[in-house]
Protein backbone atom coordinates (compact mmCIF):
# COMPACT_ATOMS: atom_id res chain seq x y z
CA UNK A 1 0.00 0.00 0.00
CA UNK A 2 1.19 3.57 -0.94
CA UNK A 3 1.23 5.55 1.54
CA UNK A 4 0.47 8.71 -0.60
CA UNK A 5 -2.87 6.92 -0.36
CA UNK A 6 -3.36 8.65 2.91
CA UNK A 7 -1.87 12.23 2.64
CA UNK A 8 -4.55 14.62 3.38
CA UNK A 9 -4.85 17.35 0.30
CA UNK A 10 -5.28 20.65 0.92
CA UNK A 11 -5.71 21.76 -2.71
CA UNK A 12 -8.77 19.96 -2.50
CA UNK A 13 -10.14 21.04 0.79
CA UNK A 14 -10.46 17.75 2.34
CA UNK A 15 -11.13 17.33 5.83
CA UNK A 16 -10.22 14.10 6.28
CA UNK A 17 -9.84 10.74 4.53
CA UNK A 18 -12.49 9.32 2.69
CA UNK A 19 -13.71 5.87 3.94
CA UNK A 20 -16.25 3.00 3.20
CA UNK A 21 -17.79 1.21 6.27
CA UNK A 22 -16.79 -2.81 5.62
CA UNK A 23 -20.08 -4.07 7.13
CA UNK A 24 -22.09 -1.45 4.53
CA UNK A 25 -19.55 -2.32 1.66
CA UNK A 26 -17.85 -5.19 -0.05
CA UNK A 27 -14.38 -5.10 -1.30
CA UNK A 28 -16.15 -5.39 -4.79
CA UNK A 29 -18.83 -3.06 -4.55
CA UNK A 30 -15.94 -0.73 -3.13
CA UNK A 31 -13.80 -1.02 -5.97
CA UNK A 32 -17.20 -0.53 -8.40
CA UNK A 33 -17.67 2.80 -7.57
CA UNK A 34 -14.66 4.28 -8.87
CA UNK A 35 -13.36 4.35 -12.73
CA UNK A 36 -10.07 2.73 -11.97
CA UNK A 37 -9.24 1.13 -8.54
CA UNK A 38 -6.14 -0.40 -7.93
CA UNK A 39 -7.22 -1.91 -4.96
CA UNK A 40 -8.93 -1.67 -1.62
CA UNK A 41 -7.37 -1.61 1.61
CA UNK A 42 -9.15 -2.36 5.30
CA UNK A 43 -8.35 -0.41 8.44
CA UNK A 44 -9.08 -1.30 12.11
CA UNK A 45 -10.59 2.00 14.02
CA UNK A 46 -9.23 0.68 16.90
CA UNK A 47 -5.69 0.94 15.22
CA UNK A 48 -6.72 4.77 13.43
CA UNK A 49 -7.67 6.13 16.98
CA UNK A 50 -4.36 4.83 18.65
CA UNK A 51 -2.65 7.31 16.75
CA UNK A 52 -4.59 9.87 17.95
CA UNK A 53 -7.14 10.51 14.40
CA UNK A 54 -10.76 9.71 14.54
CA UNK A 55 -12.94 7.84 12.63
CA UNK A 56 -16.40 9.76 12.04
CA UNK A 57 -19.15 8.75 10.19
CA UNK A 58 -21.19 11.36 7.77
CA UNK A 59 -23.63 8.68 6.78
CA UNK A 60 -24.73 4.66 6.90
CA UNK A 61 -21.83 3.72 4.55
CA UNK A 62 -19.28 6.36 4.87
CA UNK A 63 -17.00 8.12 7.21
CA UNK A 64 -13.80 10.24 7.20
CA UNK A 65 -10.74 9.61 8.97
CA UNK A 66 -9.92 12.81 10.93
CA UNK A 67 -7.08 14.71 13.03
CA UNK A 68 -4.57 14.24 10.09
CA UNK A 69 -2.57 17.44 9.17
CA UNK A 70 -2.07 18.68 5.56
CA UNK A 71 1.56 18.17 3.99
CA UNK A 72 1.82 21.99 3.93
CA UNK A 73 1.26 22.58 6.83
CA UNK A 74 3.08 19.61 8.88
CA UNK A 75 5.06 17.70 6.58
CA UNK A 76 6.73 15.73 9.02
CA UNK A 77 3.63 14.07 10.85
CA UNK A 78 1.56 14.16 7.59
CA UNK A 79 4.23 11.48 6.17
CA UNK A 80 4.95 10.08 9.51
CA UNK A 81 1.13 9.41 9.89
CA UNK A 82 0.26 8.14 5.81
CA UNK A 83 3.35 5.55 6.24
CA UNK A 84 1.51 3.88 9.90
CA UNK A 85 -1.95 4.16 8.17
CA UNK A 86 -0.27 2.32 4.83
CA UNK A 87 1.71 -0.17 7.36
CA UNK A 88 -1.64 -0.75 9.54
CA UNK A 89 -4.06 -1.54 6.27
CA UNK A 90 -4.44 -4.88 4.74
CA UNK A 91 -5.41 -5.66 1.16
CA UNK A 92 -8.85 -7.38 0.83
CA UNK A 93 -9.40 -6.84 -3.38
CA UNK A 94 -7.40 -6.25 -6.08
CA UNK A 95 -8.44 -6.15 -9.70
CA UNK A 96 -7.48 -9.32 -11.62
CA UNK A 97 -4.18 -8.97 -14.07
């Protein structure tokens, strides 16, 4: 897993990281609703909240992982934070070669 995957972007105004809920979601119905997906990734709240981020929910299936700074603004624990959240997830689809 990349861990650019998880750097929070500032050009785009984003307040956190956009998430699926697993028990609302498949892997493959995950991976459907984008044009190209390289693959999805699973993350244990438990394991987001002990570094000291949030996991909040804005609806049944979706929720944004919160408390991460923006690269601009704290480059250090941006990175330091995307390379734990890339070590911490676990592959559960990837498309087919």
């Amino acid at each position: 897993m990349q861990h650019t995957a998880y750097i929070l972007r500032k050009s785009k105004n984003e307040r956190g990281l956009s998430v699926n809920i697993a028990s609302a979601c498949s892997p493959e119905e995950c991976a459907a609703k984008f044009r190209k997906c390289y693959g999805v990734a699973s993350l244990n709240v438990r394991s987001i909240r002990e570094l000291g981020l949030d996991v909040v929910p804005d609806s049944l299936s979706h929720a944004q992982i919160v408390g991460l700074p923006y690269r601009e603004d704290d480059p250090n624990t941006a990175e330091e934070l995307a390379f734990l959240l890339a070590n911490l997830s676990r592959i559960v689809w990837q498309p087919s070669s």
